[in-house]
C-alpha atoms as a PDB file:
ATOM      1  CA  UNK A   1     -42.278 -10.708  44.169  1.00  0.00           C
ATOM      2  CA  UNK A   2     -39.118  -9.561  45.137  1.00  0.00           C
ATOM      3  CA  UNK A   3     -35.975 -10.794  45.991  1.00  0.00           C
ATOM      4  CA  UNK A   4     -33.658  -9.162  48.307  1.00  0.00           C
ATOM      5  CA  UNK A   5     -29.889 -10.381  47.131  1.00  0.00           C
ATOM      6  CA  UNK A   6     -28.030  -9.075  50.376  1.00  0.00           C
ATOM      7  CA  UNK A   7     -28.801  -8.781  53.832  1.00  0.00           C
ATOM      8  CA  UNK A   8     -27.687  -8.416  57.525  1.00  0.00           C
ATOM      9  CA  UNK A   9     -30.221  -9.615  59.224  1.00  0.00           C
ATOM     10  CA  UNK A  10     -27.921 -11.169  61.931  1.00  0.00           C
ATOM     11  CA  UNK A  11     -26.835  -7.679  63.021  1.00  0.00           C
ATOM     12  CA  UNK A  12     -27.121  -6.038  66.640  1.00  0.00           C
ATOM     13  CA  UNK A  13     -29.214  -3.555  64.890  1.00  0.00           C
ATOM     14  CA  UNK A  14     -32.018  -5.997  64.492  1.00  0.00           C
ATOM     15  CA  UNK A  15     -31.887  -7.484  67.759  1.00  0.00           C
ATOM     16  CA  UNK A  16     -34.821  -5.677  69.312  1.00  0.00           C
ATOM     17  CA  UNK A  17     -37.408  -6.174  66.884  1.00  0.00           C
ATOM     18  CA  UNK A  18     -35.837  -9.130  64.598  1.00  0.00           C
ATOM     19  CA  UNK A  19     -38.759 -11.656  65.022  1.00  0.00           C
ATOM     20  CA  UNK A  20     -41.393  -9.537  64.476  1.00  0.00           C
ATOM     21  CA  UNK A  21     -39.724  -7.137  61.413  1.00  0.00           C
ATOM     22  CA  UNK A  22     -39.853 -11.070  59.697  1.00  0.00           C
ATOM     23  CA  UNK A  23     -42.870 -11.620  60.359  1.00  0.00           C
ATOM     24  CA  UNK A  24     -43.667  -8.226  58.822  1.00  0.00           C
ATOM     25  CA  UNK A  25     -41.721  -9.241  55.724  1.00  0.00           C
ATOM     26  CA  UNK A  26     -43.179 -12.803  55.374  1.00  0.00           C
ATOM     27  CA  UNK A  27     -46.422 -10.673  54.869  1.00  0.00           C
ATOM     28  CA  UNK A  28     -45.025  -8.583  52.308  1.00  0.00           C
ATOM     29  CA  UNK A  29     -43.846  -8.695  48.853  1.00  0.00           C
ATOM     30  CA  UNK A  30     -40.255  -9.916  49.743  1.00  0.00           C
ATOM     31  CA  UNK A  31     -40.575 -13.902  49.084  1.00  0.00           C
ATOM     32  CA  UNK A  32     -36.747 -14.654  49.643  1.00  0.00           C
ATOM     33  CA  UNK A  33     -33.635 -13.221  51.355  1.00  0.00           C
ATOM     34  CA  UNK A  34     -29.817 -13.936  51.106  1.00  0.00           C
ATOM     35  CA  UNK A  35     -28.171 -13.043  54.726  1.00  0.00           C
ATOM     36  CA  UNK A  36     -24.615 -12.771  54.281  1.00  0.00           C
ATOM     37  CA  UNK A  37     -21.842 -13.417  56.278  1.00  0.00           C
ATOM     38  CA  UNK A  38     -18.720 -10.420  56.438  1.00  0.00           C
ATOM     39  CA  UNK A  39     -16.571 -13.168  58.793  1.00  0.00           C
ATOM     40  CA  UNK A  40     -16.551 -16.647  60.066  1.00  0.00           C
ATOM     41  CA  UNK A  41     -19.056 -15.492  62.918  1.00  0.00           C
ATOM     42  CA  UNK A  42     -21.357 -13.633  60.751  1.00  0.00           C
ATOM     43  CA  UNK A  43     -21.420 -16.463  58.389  1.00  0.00           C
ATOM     44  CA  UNK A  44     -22.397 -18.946  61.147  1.00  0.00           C
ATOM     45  CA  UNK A  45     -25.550 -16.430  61.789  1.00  0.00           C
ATOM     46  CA  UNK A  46     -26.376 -16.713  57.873  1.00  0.00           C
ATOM     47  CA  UNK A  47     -26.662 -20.459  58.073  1.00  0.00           C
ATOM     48  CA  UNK A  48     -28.414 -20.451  61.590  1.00  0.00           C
ATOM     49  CA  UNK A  49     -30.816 -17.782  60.250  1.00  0.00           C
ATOM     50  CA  UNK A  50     -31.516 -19.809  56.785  1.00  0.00           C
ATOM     51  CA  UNK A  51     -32.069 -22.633  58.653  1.00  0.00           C
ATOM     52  CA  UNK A  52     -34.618 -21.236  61.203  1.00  0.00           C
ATOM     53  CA  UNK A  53     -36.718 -19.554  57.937  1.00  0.00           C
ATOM     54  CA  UNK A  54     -37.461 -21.147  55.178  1.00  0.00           C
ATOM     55  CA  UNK A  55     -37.590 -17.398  53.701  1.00  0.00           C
ATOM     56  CA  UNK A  56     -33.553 -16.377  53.665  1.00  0.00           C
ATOM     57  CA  UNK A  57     -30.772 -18.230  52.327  1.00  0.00           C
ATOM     58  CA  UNK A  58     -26.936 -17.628  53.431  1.00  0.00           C
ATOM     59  CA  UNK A  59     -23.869 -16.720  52.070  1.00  0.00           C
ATOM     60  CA  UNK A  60     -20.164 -17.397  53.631  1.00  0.00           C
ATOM     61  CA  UNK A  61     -17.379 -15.616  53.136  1.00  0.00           C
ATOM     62  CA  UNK A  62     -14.503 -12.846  54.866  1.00  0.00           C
ATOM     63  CA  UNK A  63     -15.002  -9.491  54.092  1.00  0.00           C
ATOM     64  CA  UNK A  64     -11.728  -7.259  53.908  1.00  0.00           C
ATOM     65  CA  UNK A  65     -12.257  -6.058  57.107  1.00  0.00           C
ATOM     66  CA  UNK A  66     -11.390  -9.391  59.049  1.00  0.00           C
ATOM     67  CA  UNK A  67      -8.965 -10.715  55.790  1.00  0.00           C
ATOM     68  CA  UNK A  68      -6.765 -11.924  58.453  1.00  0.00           C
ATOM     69  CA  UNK A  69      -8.920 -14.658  59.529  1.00  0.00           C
ATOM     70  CA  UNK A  70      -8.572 -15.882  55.351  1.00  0.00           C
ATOM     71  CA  UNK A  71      -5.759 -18.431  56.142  1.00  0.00           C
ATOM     72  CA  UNK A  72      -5.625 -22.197  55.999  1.00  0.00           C
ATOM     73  CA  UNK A  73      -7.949 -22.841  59.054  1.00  0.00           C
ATOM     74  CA  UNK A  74     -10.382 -20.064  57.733  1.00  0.00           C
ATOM     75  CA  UNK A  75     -10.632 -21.633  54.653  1.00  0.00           C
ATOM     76  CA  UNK A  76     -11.256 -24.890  55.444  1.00  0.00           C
ATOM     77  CA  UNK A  77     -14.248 -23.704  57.926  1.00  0.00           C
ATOM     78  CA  UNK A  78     -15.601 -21.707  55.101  1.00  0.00           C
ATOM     79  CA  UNK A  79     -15.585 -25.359  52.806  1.00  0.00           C
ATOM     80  CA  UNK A  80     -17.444 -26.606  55.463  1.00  0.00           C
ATOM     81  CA  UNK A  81     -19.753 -24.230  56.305  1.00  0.00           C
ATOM     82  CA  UNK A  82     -20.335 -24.113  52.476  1.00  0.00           C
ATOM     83  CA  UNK A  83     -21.684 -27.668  52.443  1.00  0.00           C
ATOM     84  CA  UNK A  84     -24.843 -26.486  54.521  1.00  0.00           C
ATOM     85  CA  UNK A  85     -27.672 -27.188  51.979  1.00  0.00           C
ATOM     86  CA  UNK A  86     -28.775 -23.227  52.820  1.00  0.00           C
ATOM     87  CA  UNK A  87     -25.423 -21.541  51.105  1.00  0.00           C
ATOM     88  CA  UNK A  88     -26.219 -20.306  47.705  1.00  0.00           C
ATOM     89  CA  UNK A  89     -22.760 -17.949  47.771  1.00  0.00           C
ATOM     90  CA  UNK A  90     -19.236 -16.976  49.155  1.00  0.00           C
ATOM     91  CA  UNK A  91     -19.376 -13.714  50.346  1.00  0.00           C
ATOM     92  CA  UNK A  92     -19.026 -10.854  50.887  1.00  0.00           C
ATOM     93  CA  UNK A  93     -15.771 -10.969  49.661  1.00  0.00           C
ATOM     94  CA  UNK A  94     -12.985  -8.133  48.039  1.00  0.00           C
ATOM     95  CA  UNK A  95     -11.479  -5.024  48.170  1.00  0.00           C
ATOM     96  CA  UNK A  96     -11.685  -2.342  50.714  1.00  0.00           C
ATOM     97  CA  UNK A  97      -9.149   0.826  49.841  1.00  0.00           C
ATOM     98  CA  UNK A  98     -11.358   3.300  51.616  1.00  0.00           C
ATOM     99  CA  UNK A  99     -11.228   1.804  55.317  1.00  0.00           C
ATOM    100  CA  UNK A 100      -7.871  -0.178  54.835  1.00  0.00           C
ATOM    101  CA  UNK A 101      -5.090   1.503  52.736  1.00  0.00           C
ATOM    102  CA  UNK A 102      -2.430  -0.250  54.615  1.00  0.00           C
ATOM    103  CA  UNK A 103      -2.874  -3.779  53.568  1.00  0.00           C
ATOM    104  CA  UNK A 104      -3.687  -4.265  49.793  1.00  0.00           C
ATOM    105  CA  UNK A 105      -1.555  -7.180  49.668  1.00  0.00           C
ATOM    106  CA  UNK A 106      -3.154  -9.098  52.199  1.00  0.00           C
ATOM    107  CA  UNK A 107      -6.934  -8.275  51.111  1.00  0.00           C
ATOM    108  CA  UNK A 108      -5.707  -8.803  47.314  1.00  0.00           C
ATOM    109  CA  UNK A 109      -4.576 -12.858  49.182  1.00  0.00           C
ATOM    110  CA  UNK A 110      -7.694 -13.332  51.293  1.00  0.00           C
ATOM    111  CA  UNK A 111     -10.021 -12.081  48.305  1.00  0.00           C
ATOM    112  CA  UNK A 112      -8.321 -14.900  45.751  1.00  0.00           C
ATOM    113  CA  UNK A 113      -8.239 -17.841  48.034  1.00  0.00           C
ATOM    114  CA  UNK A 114     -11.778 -17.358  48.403  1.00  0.00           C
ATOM    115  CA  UNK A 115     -12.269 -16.555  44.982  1.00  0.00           C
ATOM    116  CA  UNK A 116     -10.763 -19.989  44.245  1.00  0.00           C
ATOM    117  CA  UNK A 117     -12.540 -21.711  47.004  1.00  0.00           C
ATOM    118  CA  UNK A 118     -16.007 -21.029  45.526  1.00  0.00           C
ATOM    119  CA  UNK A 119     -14.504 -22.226  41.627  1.00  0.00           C
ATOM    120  CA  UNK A 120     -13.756 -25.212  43.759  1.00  0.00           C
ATOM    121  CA  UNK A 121     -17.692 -25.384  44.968  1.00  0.00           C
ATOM    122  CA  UNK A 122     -19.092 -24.107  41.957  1.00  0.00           C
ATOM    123  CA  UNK A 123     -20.413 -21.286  43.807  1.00  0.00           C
ATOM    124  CA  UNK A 124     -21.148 -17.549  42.697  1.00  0.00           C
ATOM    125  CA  UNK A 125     -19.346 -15.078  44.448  1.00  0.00           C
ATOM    126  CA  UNK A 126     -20.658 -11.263  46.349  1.00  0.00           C
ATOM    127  CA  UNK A 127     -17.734  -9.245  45.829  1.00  0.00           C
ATOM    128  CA  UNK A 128     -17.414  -5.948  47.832  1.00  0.00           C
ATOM    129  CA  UNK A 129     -15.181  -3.172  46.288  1.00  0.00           C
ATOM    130  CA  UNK A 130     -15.162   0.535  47.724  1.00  0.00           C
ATOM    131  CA  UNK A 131     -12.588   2.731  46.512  1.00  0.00           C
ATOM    132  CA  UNK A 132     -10.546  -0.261  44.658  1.00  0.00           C
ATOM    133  CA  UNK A 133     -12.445  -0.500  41.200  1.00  0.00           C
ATOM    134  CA  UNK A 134      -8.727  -1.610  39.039  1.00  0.00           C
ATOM    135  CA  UNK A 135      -7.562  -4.345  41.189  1.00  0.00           C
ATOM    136  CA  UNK A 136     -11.068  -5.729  41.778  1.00  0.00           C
ATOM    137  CA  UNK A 137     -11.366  -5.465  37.922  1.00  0.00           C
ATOM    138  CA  UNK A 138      -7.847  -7.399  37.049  1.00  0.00           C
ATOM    139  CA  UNK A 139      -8.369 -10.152  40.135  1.00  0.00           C
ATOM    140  CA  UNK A 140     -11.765 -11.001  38.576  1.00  0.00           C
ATOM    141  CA  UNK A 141     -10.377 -11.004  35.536  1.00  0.00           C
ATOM    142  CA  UNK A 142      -7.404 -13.010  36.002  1.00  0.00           C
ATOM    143  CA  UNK A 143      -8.726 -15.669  38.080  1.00  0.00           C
ATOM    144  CA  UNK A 144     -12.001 -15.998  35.975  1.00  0.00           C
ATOM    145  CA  UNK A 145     -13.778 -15.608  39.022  1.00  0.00           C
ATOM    146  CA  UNK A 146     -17.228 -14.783  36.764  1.00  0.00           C
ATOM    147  CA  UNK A 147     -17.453 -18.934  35.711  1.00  0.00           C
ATOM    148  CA  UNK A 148     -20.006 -19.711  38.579  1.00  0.00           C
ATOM    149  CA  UNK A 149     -21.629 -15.905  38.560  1.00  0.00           C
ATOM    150  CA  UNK A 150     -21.685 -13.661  41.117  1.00  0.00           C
ATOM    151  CA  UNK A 151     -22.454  -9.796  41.672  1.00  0.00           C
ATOM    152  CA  UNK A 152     -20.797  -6.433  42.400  1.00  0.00           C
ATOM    153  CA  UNK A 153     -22.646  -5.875  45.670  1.00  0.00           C
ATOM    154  CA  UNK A 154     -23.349  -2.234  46.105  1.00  0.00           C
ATOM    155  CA  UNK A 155     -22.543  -0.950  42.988  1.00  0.00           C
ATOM    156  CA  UNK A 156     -20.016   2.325  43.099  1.00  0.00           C
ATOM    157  CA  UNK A 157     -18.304   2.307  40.396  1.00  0.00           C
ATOM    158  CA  UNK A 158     -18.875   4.144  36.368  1.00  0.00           C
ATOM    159  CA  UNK A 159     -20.613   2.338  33.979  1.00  0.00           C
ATOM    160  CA  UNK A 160     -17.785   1.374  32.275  1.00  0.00           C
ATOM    161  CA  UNK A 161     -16.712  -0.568  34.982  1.00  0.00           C
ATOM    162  CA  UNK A 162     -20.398  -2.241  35.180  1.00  0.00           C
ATOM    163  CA  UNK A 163     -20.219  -3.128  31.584  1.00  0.00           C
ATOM    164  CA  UNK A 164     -16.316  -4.988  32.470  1.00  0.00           C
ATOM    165  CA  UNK A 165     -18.061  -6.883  35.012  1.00  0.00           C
ATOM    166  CA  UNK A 166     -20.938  -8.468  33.029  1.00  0.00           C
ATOM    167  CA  UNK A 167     -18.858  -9.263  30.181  1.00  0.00           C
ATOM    168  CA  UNK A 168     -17.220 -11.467  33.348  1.00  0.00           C
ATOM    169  CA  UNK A 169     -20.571 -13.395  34.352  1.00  0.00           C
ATOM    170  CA  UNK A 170     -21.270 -10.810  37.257  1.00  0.00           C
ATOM    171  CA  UNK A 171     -24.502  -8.988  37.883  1.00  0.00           C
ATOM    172  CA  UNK A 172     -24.782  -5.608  39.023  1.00  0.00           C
ATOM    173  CA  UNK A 173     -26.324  -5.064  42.936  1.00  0.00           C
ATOM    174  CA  UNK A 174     -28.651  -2.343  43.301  1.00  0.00           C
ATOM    175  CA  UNK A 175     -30.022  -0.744  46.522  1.00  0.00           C
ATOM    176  CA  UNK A 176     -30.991   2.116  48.893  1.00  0.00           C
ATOM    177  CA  UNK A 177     -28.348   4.115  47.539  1.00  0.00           C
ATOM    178  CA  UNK A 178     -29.879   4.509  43.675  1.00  0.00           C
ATOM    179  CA  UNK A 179     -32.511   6.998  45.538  1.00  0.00           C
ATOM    180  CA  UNK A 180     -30.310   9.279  46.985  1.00  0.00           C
ATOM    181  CA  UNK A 181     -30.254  12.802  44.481  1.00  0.00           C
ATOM    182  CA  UNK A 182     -26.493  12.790  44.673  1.00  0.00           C
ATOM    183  CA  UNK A 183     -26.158   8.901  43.232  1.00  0.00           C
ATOM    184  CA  UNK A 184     -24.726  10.112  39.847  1.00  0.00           C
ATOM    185  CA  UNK A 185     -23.049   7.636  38.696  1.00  0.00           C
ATOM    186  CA  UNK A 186     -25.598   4.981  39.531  1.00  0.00           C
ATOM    187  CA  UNK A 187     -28.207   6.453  38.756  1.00  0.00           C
ATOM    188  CA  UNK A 188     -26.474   6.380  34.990  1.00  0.00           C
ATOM    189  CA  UNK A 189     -25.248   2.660  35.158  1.00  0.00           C
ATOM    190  CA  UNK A 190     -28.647   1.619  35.986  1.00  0.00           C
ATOM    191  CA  UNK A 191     -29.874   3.241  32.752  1.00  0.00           C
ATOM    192  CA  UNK A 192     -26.825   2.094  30.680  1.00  0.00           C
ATOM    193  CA  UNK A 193     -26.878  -1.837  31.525  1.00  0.00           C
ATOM    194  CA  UNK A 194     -29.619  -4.342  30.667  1.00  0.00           C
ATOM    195  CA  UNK A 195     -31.765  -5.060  33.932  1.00  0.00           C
ATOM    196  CA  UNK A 196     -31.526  -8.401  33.225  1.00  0.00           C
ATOM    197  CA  UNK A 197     -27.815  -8.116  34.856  1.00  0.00           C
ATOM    198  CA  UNK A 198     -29.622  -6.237  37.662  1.00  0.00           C
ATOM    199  CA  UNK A 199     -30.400  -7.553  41.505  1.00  0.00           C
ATOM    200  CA  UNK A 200     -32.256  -5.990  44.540  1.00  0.00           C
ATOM    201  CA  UNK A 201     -30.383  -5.649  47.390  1.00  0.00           C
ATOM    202  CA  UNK A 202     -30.845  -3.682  50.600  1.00  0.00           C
ATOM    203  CA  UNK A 203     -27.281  -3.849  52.294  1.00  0.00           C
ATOM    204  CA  UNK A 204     -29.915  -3.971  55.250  1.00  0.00           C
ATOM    205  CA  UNK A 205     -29.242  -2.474  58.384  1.00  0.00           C
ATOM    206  CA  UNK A 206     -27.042   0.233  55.696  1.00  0.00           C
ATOM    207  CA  UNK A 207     -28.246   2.348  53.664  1.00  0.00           C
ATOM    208  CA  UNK A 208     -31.714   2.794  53.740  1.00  0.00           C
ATOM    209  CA  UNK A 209     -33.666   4.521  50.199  1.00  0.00           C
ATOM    210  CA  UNK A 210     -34.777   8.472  50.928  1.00  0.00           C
ATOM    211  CA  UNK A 211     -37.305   9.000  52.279  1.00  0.00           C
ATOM    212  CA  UNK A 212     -35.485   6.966  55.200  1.00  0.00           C
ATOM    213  CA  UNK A 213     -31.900   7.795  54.301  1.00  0.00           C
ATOM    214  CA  UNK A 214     -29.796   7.156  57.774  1.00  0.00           C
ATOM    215  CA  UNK A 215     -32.226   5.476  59.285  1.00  0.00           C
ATOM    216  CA  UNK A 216     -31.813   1.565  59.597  1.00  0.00           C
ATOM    217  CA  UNK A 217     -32.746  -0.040  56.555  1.00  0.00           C
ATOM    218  CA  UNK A 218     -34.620  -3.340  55.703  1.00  0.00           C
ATOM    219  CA  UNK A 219     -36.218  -5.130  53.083  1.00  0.00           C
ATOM    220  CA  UNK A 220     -39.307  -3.693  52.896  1.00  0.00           C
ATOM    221  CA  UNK A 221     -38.002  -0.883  51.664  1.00  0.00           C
ATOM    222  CA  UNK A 222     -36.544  -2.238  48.275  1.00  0.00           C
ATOM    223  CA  UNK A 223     -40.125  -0.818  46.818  1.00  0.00           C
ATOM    224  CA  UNK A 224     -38.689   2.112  46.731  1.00  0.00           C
ATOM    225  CA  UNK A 225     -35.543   1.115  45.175  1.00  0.00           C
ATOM    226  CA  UNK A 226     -38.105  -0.628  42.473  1.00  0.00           C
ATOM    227  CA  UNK A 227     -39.878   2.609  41.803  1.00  0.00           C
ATOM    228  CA  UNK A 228     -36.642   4.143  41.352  1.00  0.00           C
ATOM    229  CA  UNK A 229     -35.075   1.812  38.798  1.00  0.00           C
ATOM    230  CA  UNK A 230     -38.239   1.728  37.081  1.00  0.00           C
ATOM    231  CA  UNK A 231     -38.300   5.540  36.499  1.00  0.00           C
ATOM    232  CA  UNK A 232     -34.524   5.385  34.991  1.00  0.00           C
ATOM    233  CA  UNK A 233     -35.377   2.328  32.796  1.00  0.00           C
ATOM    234  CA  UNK A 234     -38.630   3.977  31.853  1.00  0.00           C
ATOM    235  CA  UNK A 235     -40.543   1.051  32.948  1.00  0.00           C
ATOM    236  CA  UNK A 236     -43.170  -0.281  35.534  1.00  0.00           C
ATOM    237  CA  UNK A 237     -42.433  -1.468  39.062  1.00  0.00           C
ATOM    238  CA  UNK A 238     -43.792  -4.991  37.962  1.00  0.00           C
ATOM    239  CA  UNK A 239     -41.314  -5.240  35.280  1.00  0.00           C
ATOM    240  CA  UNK A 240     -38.971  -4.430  37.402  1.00  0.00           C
ATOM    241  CA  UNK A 241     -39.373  -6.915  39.988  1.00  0.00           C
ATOM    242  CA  UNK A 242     -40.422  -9.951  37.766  1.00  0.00           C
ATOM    243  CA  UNK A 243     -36.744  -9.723  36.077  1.00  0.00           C
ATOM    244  CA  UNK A 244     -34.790  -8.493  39.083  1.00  0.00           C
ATOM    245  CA  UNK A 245     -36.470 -11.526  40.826  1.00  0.00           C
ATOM    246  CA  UNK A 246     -35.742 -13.986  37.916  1.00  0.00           C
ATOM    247  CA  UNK A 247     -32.241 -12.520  37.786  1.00  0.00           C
ATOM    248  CA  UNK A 248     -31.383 -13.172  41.056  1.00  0.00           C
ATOM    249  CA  UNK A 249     -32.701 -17.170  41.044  1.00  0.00           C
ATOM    250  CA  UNK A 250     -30.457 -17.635  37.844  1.00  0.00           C
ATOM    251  CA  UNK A 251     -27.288 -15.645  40.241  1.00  0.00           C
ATOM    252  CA  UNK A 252     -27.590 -17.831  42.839  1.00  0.00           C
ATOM    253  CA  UNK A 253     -28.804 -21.335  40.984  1.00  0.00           C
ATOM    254  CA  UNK A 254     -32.403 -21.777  42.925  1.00  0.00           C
ATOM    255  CA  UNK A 255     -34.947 -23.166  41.228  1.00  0.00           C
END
């Protein structure tokens, strides 16, 4: 079984084919699915989209791009949305230095009040960090954001940095991306930390595995991302996805 920890599903890339690529996926390996909201729109979908299949759950939350929408209003219809019985998360929610340089203090704001909102709910957090690794680091830190769990969605960083964030009560997100022959770094985290602080995770429509690198991405994919991780951790794909799976029900508190 495998459990895909973050997903668009709710994007305009799936809206084509998005009944039947689910009904491709309820036939395959993938048992559950977290859709994720990146704004109070998106987050709406999640819920609407966990609530039509019994296979995804959501997760609300502002991503850095739309921070501004992170005021008092914002948060309150985040609360609320939160008390859906479908929202296992707040997220995706952080740091984005690599599309916005001009506004650190702003995202560093948005990314604590929702930080505190989800210590409020006893929810885990999905934090997204490109290009921002420190601050991410001492916010986490200094707000002890790791008490209710959470992940480093679409890992980037060195494995130092991994290490920092499971001594914090995060687990390390792992997709697409691990395949690719230039993923370094990754590629050396995944063999330096314990897969049991390791989750699946397709960043789906983004970021497909090779051999479908640029092309849109889904969860039936994530075998390949299994074969990969298993390779680095000198294991077997069903190892692999019996932890990864279990990981990811501890992460987000299902049963």
């Amino acid at each position: 079984m495998i459990f895909d920890t973050h997903a668009h599903y709710d994007d305009d890339a799936f809206d084509e084919d998005r009944e039947e690529l689910i009904k491709a996926i309820l036939e395959s390996d993938i048992k559950r699915i977290v859709n994720v909201g990146a704004n109070l729109k998106t987050s709406q979908n999640s819920i609407d989209l966990a609530n039509k299949y019994d296979l995804f759950y959501a997760a609300v939350g502002v991503h850095p791009d739309d921070c501004d929408e992170v005021d008092d209003a914002g948060i309150e219809k985040l609360r609320e949305m939160s008390r859906e019985k479908r929202v296992v998360a707040i997220g995706e929610i952080g740091l984005d230095y690599y599309w916005h340089k001009d506004n650190p203090d702003i995202q560093k704001n948005a990314f604590k009040r929702q930080i505190e909102l989800a210590k409020e709910l006893s929810l885990p957090i999905i934090v997204h960090s490109r290009e921002a690794a420190r601050d991410t680091m001492d916010i986490l830190t200094e707000t002890n954001a790791g008490v209710n769990s959470g992940v480093v969605h679409c890992f980037s960083y060195s494995p130092e940095i991994a290490l920092e964030a499971i001594k914090l009560g995060f687990y390390v997100g792992v997709g697409g991306v691990v395949t690719f022959k230039n993923a370094k770094k990754l590629k050396e985290t995944v063999e330096r930390i314990p897969l049991e602080k390791i989750v699946l995770e397709t960043d789906c429509p983004y970021l497909a595995p090779v051999p479908f690198r640029a092309k849109r991405n889904s969860s039936l994919y994530l075998e390949y991302v299994v074969e990969e991780i298993a390779m680095l951790k000198q294991t077997d794909p069903e190892t692999v996805k019996e932890i990864t799976y279990k990981n990811a029900l501890d992460m987000y508190k299902l049963s």
